[in-house]
PDB file of N, CA and C in Angstrom:
ATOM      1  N   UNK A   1     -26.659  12.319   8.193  1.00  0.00           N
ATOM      2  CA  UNK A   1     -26.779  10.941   8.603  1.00  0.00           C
ATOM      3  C   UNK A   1     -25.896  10.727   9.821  1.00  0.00           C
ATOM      4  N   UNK A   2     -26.295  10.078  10.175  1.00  0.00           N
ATOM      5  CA  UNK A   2     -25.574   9.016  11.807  1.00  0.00           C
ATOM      6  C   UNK A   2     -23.731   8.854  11.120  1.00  0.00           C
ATOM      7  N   UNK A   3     -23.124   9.012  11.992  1.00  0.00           N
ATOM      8  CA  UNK A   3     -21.627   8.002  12.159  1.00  0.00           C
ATOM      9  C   UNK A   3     -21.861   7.085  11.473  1.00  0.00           C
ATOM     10  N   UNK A   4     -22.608   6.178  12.619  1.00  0.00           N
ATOM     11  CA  UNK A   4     -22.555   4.482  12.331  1.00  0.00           C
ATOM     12  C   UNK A   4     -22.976   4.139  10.992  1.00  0.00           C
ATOM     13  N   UNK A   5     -24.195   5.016  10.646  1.00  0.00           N
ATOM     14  CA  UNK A   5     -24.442   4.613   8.888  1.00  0.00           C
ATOM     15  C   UNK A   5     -23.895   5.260   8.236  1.00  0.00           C
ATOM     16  N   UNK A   6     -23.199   6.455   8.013  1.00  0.00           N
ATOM     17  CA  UNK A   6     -22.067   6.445   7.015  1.00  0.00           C
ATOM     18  C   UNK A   6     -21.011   5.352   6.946  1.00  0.00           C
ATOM     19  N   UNK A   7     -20.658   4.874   8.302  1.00  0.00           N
ATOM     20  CA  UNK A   7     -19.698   3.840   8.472  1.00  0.00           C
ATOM     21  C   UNK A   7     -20.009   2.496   7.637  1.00  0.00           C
ATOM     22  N   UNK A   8     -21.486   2.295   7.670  1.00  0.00           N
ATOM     23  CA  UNK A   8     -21.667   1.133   7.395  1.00  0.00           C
ATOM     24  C   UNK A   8     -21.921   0.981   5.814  1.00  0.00           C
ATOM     25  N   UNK A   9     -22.580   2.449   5.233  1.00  0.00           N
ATOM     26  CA  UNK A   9     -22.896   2.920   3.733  1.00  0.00           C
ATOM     27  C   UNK A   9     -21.454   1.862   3.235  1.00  0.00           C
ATOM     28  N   UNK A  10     -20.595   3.082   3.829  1.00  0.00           N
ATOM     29  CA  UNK A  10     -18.739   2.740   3.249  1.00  0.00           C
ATOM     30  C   UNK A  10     -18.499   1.209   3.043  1.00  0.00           C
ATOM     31  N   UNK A  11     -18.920   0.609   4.329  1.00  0.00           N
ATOM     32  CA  UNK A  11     -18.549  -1.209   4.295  1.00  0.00           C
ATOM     33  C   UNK A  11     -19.397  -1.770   3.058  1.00  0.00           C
ATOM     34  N   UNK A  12     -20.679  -1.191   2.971  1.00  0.00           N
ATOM     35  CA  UNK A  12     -21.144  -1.772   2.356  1.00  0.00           C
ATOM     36  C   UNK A  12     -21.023  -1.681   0.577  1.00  0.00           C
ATOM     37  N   UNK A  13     -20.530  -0.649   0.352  1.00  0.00           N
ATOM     38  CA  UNK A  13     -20.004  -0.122  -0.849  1.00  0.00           C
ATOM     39  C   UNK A  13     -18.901  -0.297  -1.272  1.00  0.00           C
ATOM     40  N   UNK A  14     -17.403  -0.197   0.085  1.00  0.00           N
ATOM     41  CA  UNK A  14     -16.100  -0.161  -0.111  1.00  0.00           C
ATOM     42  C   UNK A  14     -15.661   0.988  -0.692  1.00  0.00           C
ATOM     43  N   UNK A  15     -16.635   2.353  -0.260  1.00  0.00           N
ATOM     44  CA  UNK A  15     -16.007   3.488  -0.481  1.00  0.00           C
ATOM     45  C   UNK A  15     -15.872   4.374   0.453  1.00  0.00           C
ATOM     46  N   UNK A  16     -14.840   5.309   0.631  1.00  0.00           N
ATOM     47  CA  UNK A  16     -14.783   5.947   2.031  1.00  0.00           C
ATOM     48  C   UNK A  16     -15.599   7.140   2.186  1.00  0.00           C
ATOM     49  N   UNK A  17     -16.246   7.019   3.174  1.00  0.00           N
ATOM     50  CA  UNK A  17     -17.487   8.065   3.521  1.00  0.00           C
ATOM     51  C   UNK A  17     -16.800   9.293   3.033  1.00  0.00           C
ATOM     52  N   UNK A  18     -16.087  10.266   3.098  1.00  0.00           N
ATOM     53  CA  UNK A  18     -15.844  11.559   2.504  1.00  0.00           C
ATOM     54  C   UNK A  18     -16.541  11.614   0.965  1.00  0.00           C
ATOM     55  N   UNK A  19     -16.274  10.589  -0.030  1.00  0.00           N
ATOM     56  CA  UNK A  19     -16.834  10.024  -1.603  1.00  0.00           C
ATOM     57  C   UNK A  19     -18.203  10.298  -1.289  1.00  0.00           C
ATOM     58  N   UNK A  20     -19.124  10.032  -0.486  1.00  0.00           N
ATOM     59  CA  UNK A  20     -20.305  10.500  -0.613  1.00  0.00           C
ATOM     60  C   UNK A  20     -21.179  11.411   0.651  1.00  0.00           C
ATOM     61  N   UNK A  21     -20.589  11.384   1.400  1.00  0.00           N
ATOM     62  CA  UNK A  21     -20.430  12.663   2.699  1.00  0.00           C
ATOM     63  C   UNK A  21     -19.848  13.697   3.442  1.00  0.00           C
ATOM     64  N   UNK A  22     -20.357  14.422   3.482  1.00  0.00           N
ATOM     65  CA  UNK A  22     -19.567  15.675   4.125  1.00  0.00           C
ATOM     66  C   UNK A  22     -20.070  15.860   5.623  1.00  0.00           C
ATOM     67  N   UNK A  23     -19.287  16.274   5.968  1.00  0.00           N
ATOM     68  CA  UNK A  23     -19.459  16.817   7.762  1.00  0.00           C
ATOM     69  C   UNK A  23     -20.436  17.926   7.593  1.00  0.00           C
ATOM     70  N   UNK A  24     -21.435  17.810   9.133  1.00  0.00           N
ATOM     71  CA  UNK A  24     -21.878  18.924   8.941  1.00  0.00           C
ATOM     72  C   UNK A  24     -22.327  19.417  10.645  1.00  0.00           C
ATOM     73  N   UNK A  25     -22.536  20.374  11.042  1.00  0.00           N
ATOM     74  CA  UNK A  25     -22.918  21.177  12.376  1.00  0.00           C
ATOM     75  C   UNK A  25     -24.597  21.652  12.561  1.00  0.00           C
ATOM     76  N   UNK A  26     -25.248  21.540  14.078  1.00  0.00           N
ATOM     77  CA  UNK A  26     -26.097  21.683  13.930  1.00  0.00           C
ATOM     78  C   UNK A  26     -27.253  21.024  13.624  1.00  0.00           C
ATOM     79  N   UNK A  27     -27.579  19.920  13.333  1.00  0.00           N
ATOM     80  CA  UNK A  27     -28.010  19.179  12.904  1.00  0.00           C
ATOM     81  C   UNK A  27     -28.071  17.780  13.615  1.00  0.00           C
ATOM     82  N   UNK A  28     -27.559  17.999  14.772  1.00  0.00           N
ATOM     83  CA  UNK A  28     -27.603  16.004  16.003  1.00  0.00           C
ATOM     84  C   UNK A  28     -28.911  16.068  15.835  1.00  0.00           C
ATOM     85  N   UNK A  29     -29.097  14.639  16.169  1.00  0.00           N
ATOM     86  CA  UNK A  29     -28.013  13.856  16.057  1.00  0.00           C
ATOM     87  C   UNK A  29     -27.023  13.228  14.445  1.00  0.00           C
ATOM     88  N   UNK A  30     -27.529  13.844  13.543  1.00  0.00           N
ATOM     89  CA  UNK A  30     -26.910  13.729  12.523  1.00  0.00           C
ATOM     90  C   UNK A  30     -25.217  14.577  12.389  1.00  0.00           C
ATOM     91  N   UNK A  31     -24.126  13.841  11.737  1.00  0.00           N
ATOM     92  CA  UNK A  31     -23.327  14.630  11.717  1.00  0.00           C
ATOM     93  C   UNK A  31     -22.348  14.712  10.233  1.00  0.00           C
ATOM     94  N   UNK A  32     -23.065  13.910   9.457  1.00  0.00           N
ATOM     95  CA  UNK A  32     -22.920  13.518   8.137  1.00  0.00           C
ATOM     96  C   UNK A  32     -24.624  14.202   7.052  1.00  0.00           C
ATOM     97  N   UNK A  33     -23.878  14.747   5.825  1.00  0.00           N
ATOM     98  CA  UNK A  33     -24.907  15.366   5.208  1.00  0.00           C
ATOM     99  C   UNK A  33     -24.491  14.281   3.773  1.00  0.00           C
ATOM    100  N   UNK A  34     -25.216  13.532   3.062  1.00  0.00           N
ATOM    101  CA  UNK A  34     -25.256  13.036   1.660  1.00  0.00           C
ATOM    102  C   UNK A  34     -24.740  14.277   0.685  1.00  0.00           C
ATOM    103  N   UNK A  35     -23.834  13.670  -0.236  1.00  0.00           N
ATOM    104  CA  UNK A  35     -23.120  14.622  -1.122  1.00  0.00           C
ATOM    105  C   UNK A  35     -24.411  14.756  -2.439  1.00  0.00           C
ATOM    106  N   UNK A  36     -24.711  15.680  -3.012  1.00  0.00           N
ATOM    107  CA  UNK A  36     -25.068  15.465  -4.109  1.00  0.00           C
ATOM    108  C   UNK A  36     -24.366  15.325  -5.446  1.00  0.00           C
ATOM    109  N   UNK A  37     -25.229  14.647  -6.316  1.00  0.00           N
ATOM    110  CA  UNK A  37     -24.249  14.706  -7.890  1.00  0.00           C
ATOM    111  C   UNK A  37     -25.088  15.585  -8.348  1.00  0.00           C
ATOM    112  N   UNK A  38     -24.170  15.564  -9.573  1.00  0.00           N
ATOM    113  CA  UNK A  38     -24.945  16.801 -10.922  1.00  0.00           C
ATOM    114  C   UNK A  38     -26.411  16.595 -10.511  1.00  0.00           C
ATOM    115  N   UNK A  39     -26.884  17.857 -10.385  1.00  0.00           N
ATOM    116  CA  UNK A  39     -28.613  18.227 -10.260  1.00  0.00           C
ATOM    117  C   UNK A  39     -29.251  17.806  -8.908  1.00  0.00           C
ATOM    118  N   UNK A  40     -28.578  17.424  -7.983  1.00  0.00           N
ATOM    119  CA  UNK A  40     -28.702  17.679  -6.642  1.00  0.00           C
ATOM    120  C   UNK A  40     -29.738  16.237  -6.739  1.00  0.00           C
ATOM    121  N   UNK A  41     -28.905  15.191  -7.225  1.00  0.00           N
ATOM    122  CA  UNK A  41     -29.364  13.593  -7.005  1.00  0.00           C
ATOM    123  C   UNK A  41     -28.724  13.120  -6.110  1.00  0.00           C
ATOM    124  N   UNK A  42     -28.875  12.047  -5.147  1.00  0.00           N
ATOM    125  CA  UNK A  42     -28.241  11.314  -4.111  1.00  0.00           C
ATOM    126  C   UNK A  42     -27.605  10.583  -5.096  1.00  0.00           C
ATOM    127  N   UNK A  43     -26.215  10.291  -4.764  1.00  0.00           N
ATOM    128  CA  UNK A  43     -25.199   9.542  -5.269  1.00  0.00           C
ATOM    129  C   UNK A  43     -25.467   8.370  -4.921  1.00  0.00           C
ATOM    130  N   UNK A  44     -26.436   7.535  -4.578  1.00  0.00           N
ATOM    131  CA  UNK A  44     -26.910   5.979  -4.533  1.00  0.00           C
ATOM    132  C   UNK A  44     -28.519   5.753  -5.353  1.00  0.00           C
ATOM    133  N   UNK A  45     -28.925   6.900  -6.050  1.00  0.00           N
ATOM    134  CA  UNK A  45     -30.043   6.713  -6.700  1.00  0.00           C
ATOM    135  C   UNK A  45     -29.816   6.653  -8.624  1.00  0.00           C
ATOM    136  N   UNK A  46     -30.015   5.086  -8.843  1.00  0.00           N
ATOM    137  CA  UNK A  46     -29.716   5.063 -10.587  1.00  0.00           C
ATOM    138  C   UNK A  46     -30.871   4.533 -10.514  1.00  0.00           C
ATOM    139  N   UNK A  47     -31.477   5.361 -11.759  1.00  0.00           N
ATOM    140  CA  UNK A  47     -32.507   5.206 -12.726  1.00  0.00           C
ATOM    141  C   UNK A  47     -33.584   5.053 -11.916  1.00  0.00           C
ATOM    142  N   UNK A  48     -34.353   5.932 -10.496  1.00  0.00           N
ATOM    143  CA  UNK A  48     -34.831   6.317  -9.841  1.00  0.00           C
ATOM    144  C   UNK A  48     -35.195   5.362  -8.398  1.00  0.00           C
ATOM    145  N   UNK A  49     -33.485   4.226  -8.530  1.00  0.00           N
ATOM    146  CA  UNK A  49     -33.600   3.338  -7.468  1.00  0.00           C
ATOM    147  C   UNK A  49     -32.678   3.135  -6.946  1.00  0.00           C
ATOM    148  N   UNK A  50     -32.825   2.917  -5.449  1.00  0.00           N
ATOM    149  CA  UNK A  50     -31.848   3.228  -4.288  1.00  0.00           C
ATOM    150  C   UNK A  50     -30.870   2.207  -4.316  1.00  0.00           C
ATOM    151  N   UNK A  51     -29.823   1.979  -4.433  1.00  0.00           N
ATOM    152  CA  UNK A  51     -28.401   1.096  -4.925  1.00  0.00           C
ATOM    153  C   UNK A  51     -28.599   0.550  -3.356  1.00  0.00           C
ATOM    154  N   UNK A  52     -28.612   1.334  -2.122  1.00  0.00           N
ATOM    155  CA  UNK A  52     -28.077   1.052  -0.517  1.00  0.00           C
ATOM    156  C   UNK A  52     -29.238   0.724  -0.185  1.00  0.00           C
ATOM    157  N   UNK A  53     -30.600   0.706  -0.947  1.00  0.00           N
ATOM    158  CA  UNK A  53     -32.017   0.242   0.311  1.00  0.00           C
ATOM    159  C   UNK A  53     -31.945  -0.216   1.223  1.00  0.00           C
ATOM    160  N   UNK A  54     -31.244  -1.136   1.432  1.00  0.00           N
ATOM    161  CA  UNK A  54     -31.110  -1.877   2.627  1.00  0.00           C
ATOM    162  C   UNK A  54     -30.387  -1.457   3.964  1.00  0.00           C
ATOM    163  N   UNK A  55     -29.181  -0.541   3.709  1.00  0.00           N
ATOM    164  CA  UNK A  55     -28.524   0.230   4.362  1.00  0.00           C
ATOM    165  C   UNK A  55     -28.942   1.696   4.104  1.00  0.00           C
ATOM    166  N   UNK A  56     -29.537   1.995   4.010  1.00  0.00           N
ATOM    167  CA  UNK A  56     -30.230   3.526   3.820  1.00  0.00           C
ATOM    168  C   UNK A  56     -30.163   3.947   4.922  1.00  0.00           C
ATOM    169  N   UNK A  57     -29.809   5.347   5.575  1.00  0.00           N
ATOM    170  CA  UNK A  57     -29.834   5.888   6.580  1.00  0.00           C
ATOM    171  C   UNK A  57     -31.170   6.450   7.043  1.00  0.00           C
ATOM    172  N   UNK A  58     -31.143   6.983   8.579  1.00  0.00           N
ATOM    173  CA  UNK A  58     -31.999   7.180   8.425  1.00  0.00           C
ATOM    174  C   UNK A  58     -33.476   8.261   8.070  1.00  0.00           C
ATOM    175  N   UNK A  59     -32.181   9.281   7.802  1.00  0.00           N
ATOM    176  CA  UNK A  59     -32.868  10.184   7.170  1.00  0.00           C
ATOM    177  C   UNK A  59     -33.452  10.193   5.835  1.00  0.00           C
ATOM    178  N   UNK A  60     -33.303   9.185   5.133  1.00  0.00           N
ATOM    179  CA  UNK A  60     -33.756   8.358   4.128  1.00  0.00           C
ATOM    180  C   UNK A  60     -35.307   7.472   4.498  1.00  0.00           C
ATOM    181  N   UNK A  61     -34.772   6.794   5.579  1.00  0.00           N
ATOM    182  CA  UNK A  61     -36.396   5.767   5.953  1.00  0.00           C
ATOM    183  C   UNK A  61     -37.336   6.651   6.417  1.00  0.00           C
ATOM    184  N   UNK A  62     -37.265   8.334   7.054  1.00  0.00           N
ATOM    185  CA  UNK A  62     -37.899   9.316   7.747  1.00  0.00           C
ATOM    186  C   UNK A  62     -38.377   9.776   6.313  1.00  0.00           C
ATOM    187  N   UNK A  63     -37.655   9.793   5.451  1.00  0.00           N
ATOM    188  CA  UNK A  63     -38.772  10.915   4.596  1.00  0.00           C
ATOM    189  C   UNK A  63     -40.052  11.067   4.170  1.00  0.00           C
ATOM    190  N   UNK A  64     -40.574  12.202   3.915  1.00  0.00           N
ATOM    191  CA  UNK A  64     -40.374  13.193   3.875  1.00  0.00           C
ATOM    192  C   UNK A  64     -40.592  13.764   5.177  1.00  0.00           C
ATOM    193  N   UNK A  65     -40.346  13.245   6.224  1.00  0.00           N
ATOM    194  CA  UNK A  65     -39.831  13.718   7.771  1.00  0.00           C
ATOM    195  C   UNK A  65     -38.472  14.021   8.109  1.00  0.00           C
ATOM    196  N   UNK A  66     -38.031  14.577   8.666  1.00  0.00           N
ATOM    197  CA  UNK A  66     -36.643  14.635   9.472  1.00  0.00           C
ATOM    198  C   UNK A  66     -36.858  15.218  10.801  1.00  0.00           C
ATOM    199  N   UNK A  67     -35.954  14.104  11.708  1.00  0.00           N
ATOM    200  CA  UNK A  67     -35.648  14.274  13.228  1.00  0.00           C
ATOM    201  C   UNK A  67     -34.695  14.973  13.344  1.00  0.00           C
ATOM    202  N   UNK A  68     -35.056  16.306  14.206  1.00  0.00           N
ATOM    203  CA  UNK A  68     -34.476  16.877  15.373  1.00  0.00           C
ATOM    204  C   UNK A  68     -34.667  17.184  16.769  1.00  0.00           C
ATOM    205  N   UNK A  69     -33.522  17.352  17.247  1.00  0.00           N
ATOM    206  CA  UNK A  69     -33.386  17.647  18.439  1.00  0.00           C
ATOM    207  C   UNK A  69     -33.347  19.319  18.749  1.00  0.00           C
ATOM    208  N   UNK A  70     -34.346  19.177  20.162  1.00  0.00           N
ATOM    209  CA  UNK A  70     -34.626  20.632  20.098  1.00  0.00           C
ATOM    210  C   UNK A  70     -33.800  20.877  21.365  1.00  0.00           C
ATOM    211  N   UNK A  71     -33.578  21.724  22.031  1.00  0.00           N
ATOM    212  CA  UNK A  71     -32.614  22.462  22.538  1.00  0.00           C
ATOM    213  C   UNK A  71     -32.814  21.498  24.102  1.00  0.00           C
ATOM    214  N   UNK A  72     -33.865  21.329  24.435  1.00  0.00           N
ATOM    215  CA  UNK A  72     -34.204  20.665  25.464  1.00  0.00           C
ATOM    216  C   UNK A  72     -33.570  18.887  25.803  1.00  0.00           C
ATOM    217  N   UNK A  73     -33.376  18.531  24.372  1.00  0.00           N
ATOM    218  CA  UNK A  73     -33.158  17.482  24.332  1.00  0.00           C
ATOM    219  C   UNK A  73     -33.675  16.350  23.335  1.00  0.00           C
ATOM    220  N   UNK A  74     -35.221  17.088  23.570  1.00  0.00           N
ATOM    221  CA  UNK A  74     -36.345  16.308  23.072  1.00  0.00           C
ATOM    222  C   UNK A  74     -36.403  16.119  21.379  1.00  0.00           C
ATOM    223  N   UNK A  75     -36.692  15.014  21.189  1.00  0.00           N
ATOM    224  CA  UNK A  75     -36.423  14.542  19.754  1.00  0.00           C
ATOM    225  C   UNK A  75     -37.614  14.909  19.049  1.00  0.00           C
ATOM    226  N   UNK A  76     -38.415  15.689  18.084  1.00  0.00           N
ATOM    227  CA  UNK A  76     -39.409  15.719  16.996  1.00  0.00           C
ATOM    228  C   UNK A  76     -39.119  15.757  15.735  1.00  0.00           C
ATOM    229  N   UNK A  77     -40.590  15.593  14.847  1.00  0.00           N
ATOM    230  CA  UNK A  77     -40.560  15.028  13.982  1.00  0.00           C
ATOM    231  C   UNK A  77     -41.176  16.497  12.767  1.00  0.00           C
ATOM    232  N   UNK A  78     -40.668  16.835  12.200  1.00  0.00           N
ATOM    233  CA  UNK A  78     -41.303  17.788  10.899  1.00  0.00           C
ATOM    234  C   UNK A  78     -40.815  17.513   9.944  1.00  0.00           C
ATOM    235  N   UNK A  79     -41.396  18.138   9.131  1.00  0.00           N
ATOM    236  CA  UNK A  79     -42.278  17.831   7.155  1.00  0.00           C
ATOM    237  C   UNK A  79     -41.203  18.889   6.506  1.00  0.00           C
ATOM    238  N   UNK A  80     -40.788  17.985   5.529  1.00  0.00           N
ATOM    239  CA  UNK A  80     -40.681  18.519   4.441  1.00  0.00           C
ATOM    240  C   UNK A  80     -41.652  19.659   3.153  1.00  0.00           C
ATOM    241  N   UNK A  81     -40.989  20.585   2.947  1.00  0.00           N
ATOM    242  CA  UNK A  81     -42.038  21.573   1.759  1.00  0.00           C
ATOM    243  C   UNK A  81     -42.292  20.845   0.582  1.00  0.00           C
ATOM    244  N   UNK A  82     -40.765  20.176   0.450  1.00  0.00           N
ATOM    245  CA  UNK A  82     -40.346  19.721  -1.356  1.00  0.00           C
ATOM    246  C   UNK A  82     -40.914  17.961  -1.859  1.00  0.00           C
ATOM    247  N   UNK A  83     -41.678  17.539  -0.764  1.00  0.00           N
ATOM    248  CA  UNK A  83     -42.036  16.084  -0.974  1.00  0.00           C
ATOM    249  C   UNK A  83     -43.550  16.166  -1.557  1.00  0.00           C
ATOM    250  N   UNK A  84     -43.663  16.118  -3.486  1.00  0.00           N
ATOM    251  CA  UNK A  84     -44.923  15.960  -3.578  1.00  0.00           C
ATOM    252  C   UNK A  84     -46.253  14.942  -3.036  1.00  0.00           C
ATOM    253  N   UNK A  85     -45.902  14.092  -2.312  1.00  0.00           N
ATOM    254  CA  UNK A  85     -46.476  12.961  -2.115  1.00  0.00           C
ATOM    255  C   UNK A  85     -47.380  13.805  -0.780  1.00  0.00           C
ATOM    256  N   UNK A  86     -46.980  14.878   0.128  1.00  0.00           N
ATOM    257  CA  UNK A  86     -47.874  15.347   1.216  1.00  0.00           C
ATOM    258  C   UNK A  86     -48.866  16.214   0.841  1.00  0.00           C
ATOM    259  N   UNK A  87     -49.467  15.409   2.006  1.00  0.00           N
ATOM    260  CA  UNK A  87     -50.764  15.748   2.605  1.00  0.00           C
ATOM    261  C   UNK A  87     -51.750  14.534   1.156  1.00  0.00           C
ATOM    262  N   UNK A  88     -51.216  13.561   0.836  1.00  0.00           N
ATOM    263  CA  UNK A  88     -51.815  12.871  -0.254  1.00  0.00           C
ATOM    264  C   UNK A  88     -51.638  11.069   0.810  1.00  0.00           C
ATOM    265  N   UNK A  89     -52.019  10.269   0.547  1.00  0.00           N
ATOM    266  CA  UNK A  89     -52.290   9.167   0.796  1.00  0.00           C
ATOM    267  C   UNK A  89     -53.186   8.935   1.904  1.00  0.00           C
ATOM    268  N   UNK A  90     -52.970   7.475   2.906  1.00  0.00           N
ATOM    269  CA  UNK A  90     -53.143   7.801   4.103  1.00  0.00           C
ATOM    270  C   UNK A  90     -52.668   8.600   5.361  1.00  0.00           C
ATOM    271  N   UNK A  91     -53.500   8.752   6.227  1.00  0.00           N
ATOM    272  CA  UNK A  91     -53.169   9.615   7.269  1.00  0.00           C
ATOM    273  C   UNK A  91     -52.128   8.952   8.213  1.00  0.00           C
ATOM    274  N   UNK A  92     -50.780   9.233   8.841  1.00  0.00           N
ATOM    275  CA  UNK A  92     -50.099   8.657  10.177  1.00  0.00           C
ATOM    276  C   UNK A  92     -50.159   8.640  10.608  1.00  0.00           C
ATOM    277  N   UNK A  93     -50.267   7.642  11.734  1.00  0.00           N
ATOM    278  CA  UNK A  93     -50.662   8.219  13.127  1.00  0.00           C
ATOM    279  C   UNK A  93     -49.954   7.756  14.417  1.00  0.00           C
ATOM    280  N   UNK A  94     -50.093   7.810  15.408  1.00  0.00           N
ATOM    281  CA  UNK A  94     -49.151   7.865  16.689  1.00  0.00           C
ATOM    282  C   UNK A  94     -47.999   6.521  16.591  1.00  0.00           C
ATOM    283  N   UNK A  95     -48.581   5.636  15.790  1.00  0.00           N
ATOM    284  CA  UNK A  95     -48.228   4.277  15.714  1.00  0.00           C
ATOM    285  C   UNK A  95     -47.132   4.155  14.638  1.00  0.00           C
ATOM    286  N   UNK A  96     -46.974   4.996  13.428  1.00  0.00           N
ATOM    287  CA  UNK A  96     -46.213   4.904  13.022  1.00  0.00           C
ATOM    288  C   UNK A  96     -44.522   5.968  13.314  1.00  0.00           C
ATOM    289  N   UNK A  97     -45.136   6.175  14.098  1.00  0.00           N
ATOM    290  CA  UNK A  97     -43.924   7.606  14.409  1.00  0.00           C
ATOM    291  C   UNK A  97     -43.759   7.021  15.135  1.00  0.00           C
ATOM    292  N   UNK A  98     -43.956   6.073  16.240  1.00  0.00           N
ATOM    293  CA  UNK A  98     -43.563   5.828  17.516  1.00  0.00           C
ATOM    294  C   UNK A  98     -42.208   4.409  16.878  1.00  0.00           C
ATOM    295  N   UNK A  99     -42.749   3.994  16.183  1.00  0.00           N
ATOM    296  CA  UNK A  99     -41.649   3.185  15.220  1.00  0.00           C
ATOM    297  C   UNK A  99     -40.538   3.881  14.470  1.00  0.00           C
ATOM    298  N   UNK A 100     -40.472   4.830  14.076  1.00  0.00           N
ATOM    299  CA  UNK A 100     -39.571   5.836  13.388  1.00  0.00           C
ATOM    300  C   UNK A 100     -38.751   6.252  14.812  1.00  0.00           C
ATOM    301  N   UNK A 101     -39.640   6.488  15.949  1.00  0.00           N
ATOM    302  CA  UNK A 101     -38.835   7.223  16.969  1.00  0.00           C
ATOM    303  C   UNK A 101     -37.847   5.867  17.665  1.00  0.00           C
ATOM    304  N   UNK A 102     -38.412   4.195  17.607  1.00  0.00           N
ATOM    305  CA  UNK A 102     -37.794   3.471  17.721  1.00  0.00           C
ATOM    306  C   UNK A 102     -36.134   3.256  16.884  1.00  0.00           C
ATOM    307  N   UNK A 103     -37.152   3.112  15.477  1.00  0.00           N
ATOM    308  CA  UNK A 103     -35.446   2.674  14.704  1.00  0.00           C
ATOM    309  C   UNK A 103     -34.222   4.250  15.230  1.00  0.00           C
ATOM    310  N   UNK A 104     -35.065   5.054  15.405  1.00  0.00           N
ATOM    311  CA  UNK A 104     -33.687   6.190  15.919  1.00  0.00           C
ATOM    312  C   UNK A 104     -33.141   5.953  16.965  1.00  0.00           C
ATOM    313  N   UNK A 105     -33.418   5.302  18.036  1.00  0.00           N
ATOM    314  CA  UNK A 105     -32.880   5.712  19.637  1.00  0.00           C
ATOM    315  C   UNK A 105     -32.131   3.710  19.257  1.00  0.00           C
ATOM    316  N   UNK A 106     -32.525   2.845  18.279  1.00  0.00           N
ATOM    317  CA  UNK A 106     -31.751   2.256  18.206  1.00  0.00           C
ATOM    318  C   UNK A 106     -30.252   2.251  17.508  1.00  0.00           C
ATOM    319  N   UNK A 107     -30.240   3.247  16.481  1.00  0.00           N
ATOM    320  CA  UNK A 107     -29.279   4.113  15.689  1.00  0.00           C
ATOM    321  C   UNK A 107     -28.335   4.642  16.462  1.00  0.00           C
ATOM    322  N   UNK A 108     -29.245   5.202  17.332  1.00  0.00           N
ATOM    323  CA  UNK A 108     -28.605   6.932  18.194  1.00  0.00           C
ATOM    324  C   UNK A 108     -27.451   6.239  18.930  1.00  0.00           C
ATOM    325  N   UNK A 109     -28.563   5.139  19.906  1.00  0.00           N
ATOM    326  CA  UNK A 109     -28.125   4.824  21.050  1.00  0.00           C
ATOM    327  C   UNK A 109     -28.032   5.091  22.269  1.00  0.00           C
TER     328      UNK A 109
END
């Protein structure tokens, strides 16, 4: 996750980002990784609902996508293996990624 939303997780919880994040490399623009609890659950998910929805980062609102940056600079978008829900509903299309690529470069900055 972003700085700014670990920063803001914390305000919004009153717990200090280390309690549910760890540093991590490789990975910008992200530089925060979500800690897991017992059985590799996000520590804001009880009884299969998100405590932070509202402050959710945004590797959270991307799923089962995650943004990276490729060596060039350039920001894309790839799929998760472990999300049963793909290749099942409707199809996405230019219109909704172009909104995902929004809420990031407003994040990023």
């Amino acid at each position: 996750m972003l700085k700014r939303e670990a920063e803001r997780i914390s305000e919004t919880t009153s717990r200090p980002v280390e309690d549910f994040a760890c540093r991590t490399e490789g990975y910008e623009p992200y530089v925060y990784e979500m800690r897991k609890s017992i059985g590799g659950r996000c520590p804001f998910l009880e009884k299969d609902t998100c405590i932070i929805y509202a402050s959710r980062p945004l590797v959270c609102r991307y799923y089962p996508f995650e943004l990276r940056t490729l060596g060039s600079g350039r920001l894309v978008f790839s799929s998760t293996k472990e999300c049963p829900g793909m290749g099942r509903g409707r199809l996405l299309g230019k219109v909704y990624f172009e909104e995902l690529f929004r809420l990031a470069r407003n994040q990023i900055g």
